[in-house]
N, C-alpha and C. Protein backbone atom coordinates (compact mmCIF):
# COMPACT_ATOMS: atom_id res chain seq x y z
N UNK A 1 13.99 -78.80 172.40
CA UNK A 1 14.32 -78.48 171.02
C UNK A 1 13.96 -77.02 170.76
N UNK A 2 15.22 -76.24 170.23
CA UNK A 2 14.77 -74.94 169.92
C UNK A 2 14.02 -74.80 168.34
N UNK A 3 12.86 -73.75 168.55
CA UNK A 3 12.21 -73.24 167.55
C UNK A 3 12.94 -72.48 166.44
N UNK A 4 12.59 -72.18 165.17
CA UNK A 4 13.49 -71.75 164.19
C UNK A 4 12.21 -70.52 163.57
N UNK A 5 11.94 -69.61 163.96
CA UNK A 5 10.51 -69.15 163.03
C UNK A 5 10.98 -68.16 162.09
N UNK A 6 10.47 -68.40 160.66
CA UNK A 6 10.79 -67.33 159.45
C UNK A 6 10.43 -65.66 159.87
N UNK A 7 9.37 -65.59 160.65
CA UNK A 7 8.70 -64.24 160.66
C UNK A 7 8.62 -63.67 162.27
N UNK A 8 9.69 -62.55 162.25
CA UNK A 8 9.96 -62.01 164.08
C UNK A 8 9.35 -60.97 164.20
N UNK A 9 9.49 -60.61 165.30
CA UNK A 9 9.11 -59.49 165.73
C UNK A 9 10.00 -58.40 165.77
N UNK A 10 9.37 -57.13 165.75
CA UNK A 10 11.55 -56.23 166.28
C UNK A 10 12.05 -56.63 167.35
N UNK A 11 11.33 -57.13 168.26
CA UNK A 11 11.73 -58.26 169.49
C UNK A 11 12.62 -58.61 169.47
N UNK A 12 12.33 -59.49 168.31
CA UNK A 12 12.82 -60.82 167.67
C UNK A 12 12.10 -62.20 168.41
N UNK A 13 10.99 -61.68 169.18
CA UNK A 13 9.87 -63.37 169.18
C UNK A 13 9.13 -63.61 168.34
N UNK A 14 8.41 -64.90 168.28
CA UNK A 14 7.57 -64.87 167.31
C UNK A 14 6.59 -64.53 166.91
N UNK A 15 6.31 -64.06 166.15
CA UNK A 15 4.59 -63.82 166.12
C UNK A 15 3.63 -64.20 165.57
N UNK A 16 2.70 -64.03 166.05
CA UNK A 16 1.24 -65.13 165.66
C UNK A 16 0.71 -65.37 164.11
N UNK A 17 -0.35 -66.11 164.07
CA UNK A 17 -0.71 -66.46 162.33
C UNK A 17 -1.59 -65.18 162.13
N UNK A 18 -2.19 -65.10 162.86
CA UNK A 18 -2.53 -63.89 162.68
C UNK A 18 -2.39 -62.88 162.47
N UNK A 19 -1.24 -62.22 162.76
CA UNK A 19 -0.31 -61.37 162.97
C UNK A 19 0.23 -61.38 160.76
N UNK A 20 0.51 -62.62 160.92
CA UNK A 20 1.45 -63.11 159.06
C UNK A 20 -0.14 -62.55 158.61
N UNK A 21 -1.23 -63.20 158.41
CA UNK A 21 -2.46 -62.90 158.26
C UNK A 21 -2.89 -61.90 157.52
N UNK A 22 -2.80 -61.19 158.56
CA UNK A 22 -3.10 -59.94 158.98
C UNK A 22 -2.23 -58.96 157.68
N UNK A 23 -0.58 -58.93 158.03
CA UNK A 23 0.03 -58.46 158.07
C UNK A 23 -0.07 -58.56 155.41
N UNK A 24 -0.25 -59.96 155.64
CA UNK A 24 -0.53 -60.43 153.97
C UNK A 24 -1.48 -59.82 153.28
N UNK A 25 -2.49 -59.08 154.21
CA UNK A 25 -3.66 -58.80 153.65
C UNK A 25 -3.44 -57.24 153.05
N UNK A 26 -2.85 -56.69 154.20
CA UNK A 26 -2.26 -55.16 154.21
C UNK A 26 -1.34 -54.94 152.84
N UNK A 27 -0.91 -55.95 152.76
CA UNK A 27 0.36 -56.00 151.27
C UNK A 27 -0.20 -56.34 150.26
N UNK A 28 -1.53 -56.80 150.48
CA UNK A 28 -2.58 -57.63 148.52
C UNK A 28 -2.66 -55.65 148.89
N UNK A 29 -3.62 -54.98 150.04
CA UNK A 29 -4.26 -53.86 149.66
C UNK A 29 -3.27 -52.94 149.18
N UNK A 30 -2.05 -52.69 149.35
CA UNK A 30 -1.58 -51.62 148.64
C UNK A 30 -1.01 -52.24 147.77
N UNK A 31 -0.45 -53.58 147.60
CA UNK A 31 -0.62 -53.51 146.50
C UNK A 31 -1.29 -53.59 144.95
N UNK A 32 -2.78 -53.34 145.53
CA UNK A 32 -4.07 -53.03 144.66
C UNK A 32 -4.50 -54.34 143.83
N UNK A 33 -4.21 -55.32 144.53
CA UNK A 33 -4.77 -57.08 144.44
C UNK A 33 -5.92 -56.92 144.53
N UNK A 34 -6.77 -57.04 143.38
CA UNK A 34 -8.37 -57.67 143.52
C UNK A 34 -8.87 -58.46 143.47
N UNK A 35 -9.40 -59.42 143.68
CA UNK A 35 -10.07 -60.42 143.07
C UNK A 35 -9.45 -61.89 143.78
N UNK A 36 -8.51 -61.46 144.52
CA UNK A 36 -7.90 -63.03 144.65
C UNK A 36 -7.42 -62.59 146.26
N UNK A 37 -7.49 -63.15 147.00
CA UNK A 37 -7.02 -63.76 147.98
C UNK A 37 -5.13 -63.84 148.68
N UNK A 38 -4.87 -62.50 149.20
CA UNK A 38 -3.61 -62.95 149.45
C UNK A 38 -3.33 -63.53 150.90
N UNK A 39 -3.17 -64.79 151.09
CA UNK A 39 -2.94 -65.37 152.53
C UNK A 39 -2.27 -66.50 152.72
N UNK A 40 -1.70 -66.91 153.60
CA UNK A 40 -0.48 -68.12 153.94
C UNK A 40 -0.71 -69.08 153.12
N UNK A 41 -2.26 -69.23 152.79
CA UNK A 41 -2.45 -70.66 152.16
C UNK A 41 -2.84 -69.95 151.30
N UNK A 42 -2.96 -69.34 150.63
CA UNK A 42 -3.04 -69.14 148.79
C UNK A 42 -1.29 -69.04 148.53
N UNK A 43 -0.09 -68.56 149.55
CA UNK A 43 0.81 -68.44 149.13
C UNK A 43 1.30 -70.37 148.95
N UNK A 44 0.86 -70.84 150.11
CA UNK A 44 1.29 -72.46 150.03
C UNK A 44 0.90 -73.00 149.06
N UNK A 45 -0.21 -72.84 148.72
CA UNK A 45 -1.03 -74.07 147.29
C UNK A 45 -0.21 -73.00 146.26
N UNK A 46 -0.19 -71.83 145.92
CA UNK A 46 0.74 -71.30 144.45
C UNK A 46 2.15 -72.30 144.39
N UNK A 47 3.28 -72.24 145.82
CA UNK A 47 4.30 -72.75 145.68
C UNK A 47 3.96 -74.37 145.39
N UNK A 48 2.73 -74.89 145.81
CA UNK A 48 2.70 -76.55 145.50
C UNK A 48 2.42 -76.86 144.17
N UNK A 49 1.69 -75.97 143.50
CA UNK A 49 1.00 -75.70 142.28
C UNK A 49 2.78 -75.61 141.79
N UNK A 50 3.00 -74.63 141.94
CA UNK A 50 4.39 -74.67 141.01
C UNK A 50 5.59 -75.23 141.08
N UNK A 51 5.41 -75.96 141.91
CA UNK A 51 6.31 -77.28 142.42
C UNK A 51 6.18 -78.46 141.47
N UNK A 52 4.49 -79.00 141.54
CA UNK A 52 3.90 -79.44 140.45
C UNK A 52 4.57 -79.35 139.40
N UNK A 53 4.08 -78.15 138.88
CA UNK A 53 3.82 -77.57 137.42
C UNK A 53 5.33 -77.63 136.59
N UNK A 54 6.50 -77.78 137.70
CA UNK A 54 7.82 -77.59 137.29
C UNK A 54 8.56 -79.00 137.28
N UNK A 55 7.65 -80.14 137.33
CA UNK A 55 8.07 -81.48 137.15
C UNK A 55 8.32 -82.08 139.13
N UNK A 56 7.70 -81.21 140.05
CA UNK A 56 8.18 -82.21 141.13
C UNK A 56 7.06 -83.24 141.24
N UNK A 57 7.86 -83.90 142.32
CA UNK A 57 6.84 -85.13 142.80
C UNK A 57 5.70 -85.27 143.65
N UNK A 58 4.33 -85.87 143.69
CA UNK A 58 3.81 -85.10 144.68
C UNK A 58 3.60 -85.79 146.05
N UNK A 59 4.86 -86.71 145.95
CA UNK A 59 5.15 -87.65 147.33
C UNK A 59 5.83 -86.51 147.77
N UNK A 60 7.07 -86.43 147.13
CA UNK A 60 7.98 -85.64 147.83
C UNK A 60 7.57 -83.85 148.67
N UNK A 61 6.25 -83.77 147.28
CA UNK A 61 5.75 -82.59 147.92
C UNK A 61 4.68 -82.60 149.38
N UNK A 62 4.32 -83.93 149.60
CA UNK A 62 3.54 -84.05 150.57
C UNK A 62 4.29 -84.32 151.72
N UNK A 63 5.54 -84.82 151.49
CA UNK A 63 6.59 -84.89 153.23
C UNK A 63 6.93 -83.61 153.17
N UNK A 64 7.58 -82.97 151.80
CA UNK A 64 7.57 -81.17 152.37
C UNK A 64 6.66 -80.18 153.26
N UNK A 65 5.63 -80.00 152.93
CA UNK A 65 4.16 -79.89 153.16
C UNK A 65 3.65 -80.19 154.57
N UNK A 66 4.09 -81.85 154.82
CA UNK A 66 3.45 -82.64 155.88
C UNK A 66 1.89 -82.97 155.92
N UNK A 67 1.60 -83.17 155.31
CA UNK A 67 0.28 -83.16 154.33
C UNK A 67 -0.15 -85.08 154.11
N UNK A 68 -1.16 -84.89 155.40
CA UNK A 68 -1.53 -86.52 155.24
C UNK A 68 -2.09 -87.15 153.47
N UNK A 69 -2.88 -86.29 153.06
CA UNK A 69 -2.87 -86.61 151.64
C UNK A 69 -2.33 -85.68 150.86
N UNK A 70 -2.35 -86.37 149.60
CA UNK A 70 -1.64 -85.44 148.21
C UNK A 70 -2.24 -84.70 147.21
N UNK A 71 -3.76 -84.41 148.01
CA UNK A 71 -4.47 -83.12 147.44
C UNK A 71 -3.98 -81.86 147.77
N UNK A 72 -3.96 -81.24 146.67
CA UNK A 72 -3.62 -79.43 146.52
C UNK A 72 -4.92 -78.94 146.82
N UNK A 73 -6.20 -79.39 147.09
CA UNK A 73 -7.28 -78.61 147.48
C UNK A 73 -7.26 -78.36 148.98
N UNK A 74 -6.73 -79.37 149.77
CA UNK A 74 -7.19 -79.41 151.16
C UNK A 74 -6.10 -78.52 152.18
């Protein structure tokens, strides 16, 4: 089964979480983000939060997700 990944390289392979990480942190600093946290999972819990917040379900959000439970904390 071939892989599908959102984020390439100029390659075009994939590259690591670290790499997204990394790369999220560089973009809170210029863009002069204080106080909060910019990273894969503050971007995931905002979109679940506002998935939520916009009337979805939070079954449906947990097969999206893949998320053995239907806490937004974990």
């Amino acid at each position: 089964m071939r892989k599908h990944y959102l984020f390439l390289s100029y390659e075009g392979q994939s590259i690591s979480q670290a790499t997204v990480r990394d790369n999220l942190a560089v973009c809170g600093k210029v863009a002069r983000i204080k106080g909060k946290r910019v990273s894969p999972h503050t971007f995931q819990h905002t979109a679940a939060l506002f998935y939520i917040l916009n009337g979805g379900d939070p079954f449906s959000l947990q097969k999206t997700f893949k998320r053995s439970s239907i806490g937004l904390a974990s």
